[in-house]
Protein backbone atom coordinates (compact mmCIF):
# COMPACT_ATOMS: atom_id res chain seq x y z
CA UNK A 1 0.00 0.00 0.00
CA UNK A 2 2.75 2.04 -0.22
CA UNK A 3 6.88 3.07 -1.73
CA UNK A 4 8.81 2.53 1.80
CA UNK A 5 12.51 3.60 0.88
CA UNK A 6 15.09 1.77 3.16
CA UNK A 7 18.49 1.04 3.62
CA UNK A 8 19.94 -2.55 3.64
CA UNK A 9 16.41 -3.92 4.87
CA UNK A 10 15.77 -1.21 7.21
CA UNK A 11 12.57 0.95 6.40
CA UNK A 12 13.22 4.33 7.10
CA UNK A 13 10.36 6.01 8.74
CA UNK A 14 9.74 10.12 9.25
CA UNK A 15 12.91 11.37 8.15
CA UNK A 16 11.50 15.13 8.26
CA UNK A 17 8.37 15.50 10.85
CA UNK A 18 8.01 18.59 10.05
CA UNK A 19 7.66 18.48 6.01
CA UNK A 20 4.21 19.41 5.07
CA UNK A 21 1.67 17.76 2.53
CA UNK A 22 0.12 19.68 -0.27
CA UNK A 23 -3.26 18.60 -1.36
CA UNK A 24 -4.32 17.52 -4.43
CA UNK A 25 -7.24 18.57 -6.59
CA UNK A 26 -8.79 17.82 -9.93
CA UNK A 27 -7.46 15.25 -12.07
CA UNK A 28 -4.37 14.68 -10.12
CA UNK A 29 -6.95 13.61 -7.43
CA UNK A 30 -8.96 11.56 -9.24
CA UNK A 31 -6.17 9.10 -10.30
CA UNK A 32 -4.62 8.54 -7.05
CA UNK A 33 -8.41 8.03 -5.25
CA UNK A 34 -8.58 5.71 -8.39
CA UNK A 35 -5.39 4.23 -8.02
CA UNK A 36 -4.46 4.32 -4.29
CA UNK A 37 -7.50 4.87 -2.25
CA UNK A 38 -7.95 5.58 1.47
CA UNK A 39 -9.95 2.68 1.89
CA UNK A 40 -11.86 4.15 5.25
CA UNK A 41 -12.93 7.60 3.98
CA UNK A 42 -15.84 8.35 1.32
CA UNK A 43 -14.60 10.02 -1.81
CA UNK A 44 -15.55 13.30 -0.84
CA UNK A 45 -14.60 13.00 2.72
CA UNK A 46 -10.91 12.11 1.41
CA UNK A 47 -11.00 14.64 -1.33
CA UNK A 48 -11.46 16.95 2.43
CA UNK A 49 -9.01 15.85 4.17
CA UNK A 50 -6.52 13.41 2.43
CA UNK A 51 -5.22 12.72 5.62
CA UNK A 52 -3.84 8.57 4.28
CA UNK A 53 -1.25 10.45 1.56
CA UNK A 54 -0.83 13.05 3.66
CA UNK A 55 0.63 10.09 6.35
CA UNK A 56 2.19 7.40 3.84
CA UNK A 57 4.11 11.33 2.42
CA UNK A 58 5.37 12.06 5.91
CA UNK A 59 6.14 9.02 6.70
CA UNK A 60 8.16 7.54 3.76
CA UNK A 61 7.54 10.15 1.22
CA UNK A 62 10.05 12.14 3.34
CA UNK A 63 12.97 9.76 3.52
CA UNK A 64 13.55 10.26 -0.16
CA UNK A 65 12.47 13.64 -0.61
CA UNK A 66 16.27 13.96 -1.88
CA UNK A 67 15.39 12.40 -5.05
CA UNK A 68 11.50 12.78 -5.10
CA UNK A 69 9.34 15.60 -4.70
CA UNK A 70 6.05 14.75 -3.08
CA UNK A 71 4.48 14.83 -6.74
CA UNK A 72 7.13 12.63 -7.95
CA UNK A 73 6.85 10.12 -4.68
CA UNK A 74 3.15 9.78 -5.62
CA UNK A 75 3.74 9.34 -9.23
CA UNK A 76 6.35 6.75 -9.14
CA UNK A 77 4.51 4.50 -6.34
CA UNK A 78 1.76 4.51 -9.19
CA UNK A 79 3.88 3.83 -11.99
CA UNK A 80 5.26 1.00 -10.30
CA UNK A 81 1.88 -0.28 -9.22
CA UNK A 82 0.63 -0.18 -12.62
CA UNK A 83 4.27 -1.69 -14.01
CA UNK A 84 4.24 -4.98 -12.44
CA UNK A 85 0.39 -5.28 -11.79
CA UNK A 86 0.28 -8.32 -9.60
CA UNK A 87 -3.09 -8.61 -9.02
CA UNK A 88 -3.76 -9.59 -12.82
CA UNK A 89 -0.69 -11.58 -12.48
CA UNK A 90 -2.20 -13.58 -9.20
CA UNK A 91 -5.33 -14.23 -11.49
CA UNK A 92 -3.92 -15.26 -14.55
CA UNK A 93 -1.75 -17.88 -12.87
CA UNK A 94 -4.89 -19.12 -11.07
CA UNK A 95 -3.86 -17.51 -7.54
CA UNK A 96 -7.22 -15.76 -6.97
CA UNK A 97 -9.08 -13.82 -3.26
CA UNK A 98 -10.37 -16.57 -1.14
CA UNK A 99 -8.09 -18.92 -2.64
CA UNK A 100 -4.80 -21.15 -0.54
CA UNK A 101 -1.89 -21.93 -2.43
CA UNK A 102 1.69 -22.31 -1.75
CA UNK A 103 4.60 -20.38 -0.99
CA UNK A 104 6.79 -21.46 -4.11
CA UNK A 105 3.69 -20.55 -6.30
CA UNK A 106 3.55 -17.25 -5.01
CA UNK A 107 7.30 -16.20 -4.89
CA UNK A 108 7.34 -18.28 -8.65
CA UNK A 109 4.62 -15.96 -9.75
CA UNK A 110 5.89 -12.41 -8.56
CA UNK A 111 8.60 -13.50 -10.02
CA UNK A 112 7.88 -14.26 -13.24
CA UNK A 113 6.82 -10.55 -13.35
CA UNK A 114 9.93 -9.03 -11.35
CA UNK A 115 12.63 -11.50 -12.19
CA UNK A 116 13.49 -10.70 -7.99
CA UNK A 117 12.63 -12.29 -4.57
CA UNK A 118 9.94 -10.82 -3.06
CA UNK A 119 8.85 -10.11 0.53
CA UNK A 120 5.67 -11.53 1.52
CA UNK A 121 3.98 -10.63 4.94
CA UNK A 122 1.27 -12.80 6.67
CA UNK A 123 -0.64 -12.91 9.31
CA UNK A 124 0.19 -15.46 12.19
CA UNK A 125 -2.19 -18.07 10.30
CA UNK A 126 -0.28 -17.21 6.84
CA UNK A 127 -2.67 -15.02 5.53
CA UNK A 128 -0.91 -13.26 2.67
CA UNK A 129 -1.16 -9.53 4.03
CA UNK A 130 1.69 -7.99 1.84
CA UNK A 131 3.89 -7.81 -1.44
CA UNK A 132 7.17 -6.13 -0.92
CA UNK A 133 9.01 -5.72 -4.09
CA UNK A 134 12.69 -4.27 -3.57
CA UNK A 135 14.48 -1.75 -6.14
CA UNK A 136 17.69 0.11 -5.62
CA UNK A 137 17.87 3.72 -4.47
CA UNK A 138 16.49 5.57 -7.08
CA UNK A 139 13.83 2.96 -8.29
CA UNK A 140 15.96 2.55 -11.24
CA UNK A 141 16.64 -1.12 -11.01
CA UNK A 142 14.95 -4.17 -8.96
CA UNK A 143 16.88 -5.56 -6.62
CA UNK A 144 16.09 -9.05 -4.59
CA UNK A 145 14.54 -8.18 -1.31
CA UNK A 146 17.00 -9.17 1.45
CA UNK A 147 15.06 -9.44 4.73
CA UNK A 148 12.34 -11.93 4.75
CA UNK A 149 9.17 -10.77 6.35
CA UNK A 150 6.18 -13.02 7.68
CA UNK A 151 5.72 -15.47 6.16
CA UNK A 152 6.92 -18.90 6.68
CA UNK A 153 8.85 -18.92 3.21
CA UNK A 154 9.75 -23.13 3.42
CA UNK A 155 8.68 -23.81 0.13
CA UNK A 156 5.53 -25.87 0.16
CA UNK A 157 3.86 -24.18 2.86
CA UNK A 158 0.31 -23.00 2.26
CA UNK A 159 -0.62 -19.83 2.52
CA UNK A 160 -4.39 -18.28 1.83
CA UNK A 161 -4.47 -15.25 -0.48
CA UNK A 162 -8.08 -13.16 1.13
């Protein structure tokens, strides 16, 4: 749900608590609500207040605000969403909400769109919760994710995809 910059595995987390978060209007607001919706607000009541960029910007959008301007940070999280599209993927390879399958055939399948190891979070009962794909600094080039999250990533263990 988000572009977390980090170093060596480490998210970094509200490098500058004091940057502030510029609203969007218009079209530029209509294809991030499309895109990258607060899922808790109405459409009108986050067009208001737009407080879930306004958090994901301080708190990641900041730690590469060196390379990215907060236009830019929104823009390339999108870009990369749309890029690699891994909910089409999931379906086309049969992997579909409501559905168990295993860890190989998930990792095999993100891959087959990244060419990298992922990072997959679950829940405690390996419910997929997460899809961390790694790239290098300046989102340039995709790099093998390095820290393992959640889940239990032994191969044939089964994992349910809500």
């Amino acid at each position: 749900h988000g572009l977390w910059p980090d170093i060596k595995g480490t998210i970094l987390n509200n490098c500058n608590p004091d940057a502030k978060y510029a609203s969007v209007t218009g079209g530029k607001f209509v294809k991030r609500n499309k895109h990258w919706p607060d899922l808790i607000l109405t459409e009108a009541a986050s067009l208001n207040s737009q407080g879930f960029w306004a958090y994901q910007f301080k708190k990641h959008g900041t730690c590469c605000s060196d390379l990215f301007n907060q236009e830019k940070y929104f823009d390339l999280a999108l870009i990369l969403k749309d890029k690699f599209d891994l909910l089409t993927t999931f379906r086309n390879k049969g992997i579909i909400p409501k559905s168990t399958c295993t860890i190989n055939k998930i990792q095999k399948t993100i891959r087959t769109v990244t060419g990298v190891v992922p990072n997959l979070s679950c829940t405690p009962t390996m419910e997929l919760l997460e899809v961390g794909i790694c790239f290098n600094r300046d989102a340039s080039k995709l790099i093998d994710c390095d820290q393992p999250k959640t889940c239990d990533t032994s191969g044939n263990t089964e994992i349910f995809f809500g």
